[in-house]
C-alpha atoms as a PDB file:
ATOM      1  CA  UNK A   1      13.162   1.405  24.123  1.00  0.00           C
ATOM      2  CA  UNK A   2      10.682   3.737  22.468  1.00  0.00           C
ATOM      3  CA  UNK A   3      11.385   4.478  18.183  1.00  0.00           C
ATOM      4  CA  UNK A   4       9.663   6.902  16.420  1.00  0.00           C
ATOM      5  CA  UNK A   5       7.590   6.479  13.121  1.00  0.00           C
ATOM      6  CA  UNK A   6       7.243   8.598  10.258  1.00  0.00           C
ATOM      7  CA  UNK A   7       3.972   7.789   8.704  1.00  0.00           C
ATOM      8  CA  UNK A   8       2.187   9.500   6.269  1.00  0.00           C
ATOM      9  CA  UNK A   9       4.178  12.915   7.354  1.00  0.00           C
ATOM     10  CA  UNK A  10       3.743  12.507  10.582  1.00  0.00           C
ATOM     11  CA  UNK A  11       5.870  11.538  13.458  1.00  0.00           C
ATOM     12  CA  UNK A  12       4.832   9.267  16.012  1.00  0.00           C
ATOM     13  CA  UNK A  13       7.036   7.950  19.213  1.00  0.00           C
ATOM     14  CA  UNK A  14       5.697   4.120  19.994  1.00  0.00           C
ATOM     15  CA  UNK A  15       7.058   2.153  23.277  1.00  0.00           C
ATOM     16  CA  UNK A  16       6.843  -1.265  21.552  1.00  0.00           C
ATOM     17  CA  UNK A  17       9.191  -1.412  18.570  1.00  0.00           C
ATOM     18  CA  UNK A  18       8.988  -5.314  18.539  1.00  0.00           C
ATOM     19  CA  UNK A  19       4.789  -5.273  17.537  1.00  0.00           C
ATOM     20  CA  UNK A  20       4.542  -5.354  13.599  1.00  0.00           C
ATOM     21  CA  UNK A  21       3.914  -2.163  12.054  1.00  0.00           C
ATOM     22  CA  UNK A  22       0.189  -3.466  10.728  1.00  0.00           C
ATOM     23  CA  UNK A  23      -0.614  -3.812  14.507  1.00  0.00           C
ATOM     24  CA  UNK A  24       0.836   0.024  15.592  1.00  0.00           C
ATOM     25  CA  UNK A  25      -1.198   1.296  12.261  1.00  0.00           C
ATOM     26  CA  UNK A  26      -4.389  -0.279  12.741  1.00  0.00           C
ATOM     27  CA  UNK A  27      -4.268  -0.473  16.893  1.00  0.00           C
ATOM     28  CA  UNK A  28      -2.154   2.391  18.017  1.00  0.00           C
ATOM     29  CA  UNK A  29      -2.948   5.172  14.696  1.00  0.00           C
ATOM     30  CA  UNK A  30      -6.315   4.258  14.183  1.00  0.00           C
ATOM     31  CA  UNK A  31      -5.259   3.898  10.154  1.00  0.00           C
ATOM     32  CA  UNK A  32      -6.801   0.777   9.408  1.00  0.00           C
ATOM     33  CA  UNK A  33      -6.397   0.703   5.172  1.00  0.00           C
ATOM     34  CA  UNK A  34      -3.634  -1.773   5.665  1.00  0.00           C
ATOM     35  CA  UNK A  35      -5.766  -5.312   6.020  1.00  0.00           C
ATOM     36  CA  UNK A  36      -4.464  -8.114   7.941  1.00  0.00           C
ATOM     37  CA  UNK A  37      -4.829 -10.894   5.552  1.00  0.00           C
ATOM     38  CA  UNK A  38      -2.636 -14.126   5.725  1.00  0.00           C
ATOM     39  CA  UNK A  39      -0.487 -12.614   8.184  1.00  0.00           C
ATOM     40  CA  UNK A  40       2.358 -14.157   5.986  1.00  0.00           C
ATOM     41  CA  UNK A  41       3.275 -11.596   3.703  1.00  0.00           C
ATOM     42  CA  UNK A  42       1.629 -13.487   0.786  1.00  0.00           C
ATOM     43  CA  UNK A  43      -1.671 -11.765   0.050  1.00  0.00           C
ATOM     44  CA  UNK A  44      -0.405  -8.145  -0.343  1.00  0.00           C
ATOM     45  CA  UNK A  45      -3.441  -6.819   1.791  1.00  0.00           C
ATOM     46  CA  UNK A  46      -0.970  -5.194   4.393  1.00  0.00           C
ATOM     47  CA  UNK A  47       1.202  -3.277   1.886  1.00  0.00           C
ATOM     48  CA  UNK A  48       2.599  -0.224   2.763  1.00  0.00           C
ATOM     49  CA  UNK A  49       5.240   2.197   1.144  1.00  0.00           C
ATOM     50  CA  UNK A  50       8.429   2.156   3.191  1.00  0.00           C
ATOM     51  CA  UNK A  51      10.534   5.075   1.890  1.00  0.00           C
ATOM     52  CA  UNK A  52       9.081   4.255  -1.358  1.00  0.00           C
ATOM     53  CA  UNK A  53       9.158   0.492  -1.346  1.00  0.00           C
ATOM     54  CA  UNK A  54       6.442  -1.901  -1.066  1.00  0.00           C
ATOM     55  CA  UNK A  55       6.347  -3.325   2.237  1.00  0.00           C
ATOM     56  CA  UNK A  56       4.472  -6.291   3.866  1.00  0.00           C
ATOM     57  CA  UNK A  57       3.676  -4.347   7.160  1.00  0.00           C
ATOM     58  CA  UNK A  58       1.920  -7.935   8.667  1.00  0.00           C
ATOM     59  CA  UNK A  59       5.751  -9.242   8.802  1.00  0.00           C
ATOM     60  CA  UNK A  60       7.751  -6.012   9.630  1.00  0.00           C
ATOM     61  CA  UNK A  61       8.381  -4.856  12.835  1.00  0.00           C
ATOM     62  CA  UNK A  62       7.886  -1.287  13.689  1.00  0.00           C
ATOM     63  CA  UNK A  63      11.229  -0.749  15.031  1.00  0.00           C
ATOM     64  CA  UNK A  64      12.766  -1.950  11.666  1.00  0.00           C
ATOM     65  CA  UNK A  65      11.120   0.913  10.069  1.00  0.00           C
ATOM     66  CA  UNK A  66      11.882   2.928  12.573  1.00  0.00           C
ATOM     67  CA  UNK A  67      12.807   6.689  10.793  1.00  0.00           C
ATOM     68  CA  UNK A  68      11.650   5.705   7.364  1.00  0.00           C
ATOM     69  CA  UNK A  69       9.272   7.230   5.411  1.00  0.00           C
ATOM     70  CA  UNK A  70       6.153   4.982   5.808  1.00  0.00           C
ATOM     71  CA  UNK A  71       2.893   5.865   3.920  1.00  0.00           C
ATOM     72  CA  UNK A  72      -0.313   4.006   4.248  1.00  0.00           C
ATOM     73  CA  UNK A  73      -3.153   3.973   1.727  1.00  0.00           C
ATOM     74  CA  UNK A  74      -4.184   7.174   3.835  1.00  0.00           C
ATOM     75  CA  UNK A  75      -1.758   8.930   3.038  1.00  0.00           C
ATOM     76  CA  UNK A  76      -2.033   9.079  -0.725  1.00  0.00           C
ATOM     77  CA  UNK A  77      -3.934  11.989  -1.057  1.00  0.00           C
ATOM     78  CA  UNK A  78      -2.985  15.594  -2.091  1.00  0.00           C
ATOM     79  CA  UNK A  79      -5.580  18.739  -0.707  1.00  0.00           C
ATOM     80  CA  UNK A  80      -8.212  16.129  -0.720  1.00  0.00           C
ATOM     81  CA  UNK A  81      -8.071  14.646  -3.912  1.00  0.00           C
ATOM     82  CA  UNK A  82      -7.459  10.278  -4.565  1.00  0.00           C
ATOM     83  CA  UNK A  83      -3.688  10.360  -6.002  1.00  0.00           C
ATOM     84  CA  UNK A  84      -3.860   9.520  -9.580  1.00  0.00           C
ATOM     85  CA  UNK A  85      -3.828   5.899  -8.977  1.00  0.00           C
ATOM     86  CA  UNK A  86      -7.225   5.396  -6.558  1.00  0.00           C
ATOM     87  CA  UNK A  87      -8.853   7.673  -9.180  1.00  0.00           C
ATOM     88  CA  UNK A  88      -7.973   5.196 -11.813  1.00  0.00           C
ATOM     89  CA  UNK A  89      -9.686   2.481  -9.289  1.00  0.00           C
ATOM     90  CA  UNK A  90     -12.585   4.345  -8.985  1.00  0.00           C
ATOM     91  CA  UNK A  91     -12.996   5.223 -12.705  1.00  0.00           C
ATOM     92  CA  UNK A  92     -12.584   1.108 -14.101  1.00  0.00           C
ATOM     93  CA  UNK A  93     -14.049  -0.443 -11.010  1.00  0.00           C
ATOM     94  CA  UNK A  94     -10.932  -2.190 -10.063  1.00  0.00           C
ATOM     95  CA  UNK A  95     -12.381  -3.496  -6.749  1.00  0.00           C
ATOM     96  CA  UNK A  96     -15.620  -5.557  -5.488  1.00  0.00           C
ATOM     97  CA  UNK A  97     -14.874  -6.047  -2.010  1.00  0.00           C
ATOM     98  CA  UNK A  98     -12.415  -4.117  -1.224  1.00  0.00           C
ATOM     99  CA  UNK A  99      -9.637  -5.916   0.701  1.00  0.00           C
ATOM    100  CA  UNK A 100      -6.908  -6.116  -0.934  1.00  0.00           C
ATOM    101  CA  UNK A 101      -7.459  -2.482  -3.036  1.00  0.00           C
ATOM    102  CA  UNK A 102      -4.777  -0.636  -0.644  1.00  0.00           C
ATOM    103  CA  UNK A 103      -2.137  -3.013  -1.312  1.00  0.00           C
ATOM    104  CA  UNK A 104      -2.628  -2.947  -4.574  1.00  0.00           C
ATOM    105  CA  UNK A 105      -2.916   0.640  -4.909  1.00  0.00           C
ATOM    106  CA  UNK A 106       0.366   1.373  -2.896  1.00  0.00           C
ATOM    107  CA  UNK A 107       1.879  -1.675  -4.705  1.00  0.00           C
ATOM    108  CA  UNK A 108       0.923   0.323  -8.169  1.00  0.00           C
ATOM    109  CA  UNK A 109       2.372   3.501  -6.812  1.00  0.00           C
ATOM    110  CA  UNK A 110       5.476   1.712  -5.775  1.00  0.00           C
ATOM    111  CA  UNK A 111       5.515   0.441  -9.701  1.00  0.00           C
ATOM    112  CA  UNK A 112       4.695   3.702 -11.666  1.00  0.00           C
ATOM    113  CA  UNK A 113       6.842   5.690  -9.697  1.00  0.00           C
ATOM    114  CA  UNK A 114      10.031   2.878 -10.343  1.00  0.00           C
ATOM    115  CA  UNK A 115       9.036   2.792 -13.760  1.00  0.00           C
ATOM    116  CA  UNK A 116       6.558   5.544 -15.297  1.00  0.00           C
ATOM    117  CA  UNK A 117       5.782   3.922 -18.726  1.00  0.00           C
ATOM    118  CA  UNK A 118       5.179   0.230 -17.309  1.00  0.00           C
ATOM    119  CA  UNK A 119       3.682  -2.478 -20.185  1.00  0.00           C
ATOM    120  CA  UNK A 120       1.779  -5.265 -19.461  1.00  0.00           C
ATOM    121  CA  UNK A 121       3.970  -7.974 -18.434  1.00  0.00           C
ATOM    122  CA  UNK A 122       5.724  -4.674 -16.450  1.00  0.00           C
ATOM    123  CA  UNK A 123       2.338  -4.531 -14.075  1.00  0.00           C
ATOM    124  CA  UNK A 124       1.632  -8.781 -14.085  1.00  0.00           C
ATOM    125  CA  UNK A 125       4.731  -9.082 -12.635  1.00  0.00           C
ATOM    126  CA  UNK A 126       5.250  -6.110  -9.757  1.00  0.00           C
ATOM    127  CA  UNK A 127       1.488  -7.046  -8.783  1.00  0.00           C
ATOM    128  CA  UNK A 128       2.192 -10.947  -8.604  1.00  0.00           C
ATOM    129  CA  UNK A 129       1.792 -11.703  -4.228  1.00  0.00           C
ATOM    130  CA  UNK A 130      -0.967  -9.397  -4.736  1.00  0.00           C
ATOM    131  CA  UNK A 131      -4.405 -11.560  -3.643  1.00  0.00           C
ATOM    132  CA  UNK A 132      -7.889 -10.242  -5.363  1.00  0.00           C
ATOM    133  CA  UNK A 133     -10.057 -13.077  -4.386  1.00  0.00           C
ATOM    134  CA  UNK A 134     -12.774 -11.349  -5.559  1.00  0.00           C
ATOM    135  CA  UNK A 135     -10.785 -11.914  -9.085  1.00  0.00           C
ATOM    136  CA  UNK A 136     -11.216  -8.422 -11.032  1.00  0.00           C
ATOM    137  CA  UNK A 137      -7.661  -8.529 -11.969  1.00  0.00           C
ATOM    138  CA  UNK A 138      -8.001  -7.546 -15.239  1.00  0.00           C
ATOM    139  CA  UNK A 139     -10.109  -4.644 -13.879  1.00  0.00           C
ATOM    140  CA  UNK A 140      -7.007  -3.892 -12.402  1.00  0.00           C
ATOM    141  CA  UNK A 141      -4.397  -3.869 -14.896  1.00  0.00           C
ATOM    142  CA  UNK A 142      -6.744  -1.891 -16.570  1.00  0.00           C
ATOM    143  CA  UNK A 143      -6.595   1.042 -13.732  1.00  0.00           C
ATOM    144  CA  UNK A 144      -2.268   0.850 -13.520  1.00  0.00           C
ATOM    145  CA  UNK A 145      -2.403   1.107 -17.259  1.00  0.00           C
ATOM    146  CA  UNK A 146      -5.066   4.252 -17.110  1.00  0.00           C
ATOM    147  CA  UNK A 147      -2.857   5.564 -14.167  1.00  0.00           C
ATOM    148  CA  UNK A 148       0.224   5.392 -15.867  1.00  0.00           C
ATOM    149  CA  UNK A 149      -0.673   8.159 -17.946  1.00  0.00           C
ATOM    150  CA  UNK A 150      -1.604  10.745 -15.667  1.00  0.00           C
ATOM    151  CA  UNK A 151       0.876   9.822 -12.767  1.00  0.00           C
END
């Protein structure tokens, strides 16, 4: 039975609800920010917003989000512009490779949104299941804390 996804303000039907939603992004809507990582929902790479929340999409199925508000790392822009948050990436070089920055991005978003004025401990703990391997966590700390001001 087809379902229909919202994602990123955008409505798409999909014929295979049972598929995880990292598969239908990457495979089916050609968004590919979302990184398929442990395919466990331990690394955070796959993270995406559903109606607000962080989400491991690597361990959801698409028809369990089906007519929820998904956004993707994509998606985070306003009239071409990095939200807030993936300017305060860019601006303390919060990333080396790359990997995991979408996850932690949308998992930041998730955070400042939930809780505007976040401290330290505040950002350890909503980022904790999110992997850098490449180890610039301070780095980023540094950009939620930046962030925090101008979200």
């Amino acid at each position: 039975m087809p379902a229909t996804l919202h994602v990123n303000g955008i409505r798409h039907t999909i014929d295979t609800p049972g598929r995880s939603l990292l598969t239908i992004l990457r495979e089916d809507l050609d968004l590919t920010g979302a990184k398929y990582g442990c395919g466990e929902g331990q690394c955070g790479a796959c993270t995406v917003l559903v109606d607000g929340r962080p989400t491991r999409s690597c361990q959801t199925t698409a028809g369990a989000v089906a007519g929820k508000q998904i956004t993707t790392i994509e998606g985070l822009e306003e009239n071409g512009r990095p939200h807030p948050v993936q300017q305060a990436f860019l601006e303390v070089d919060a990333l080396q490779c790359g990997y995991c920055t979408s996850g932690m991005i949308l998992g930041a978003v998730a955070l400042l949104r939930k809780t505007p004025q976040p401290s330290r401990a505040d950002i350890v703990r909503a980022m904790e299941g999110h992997i850098c391997r490449c180890g610039v966590y301070p780095r980023i700390v540094a950009a939620i804390q930046r962030a925090k001001v101008s979200s």
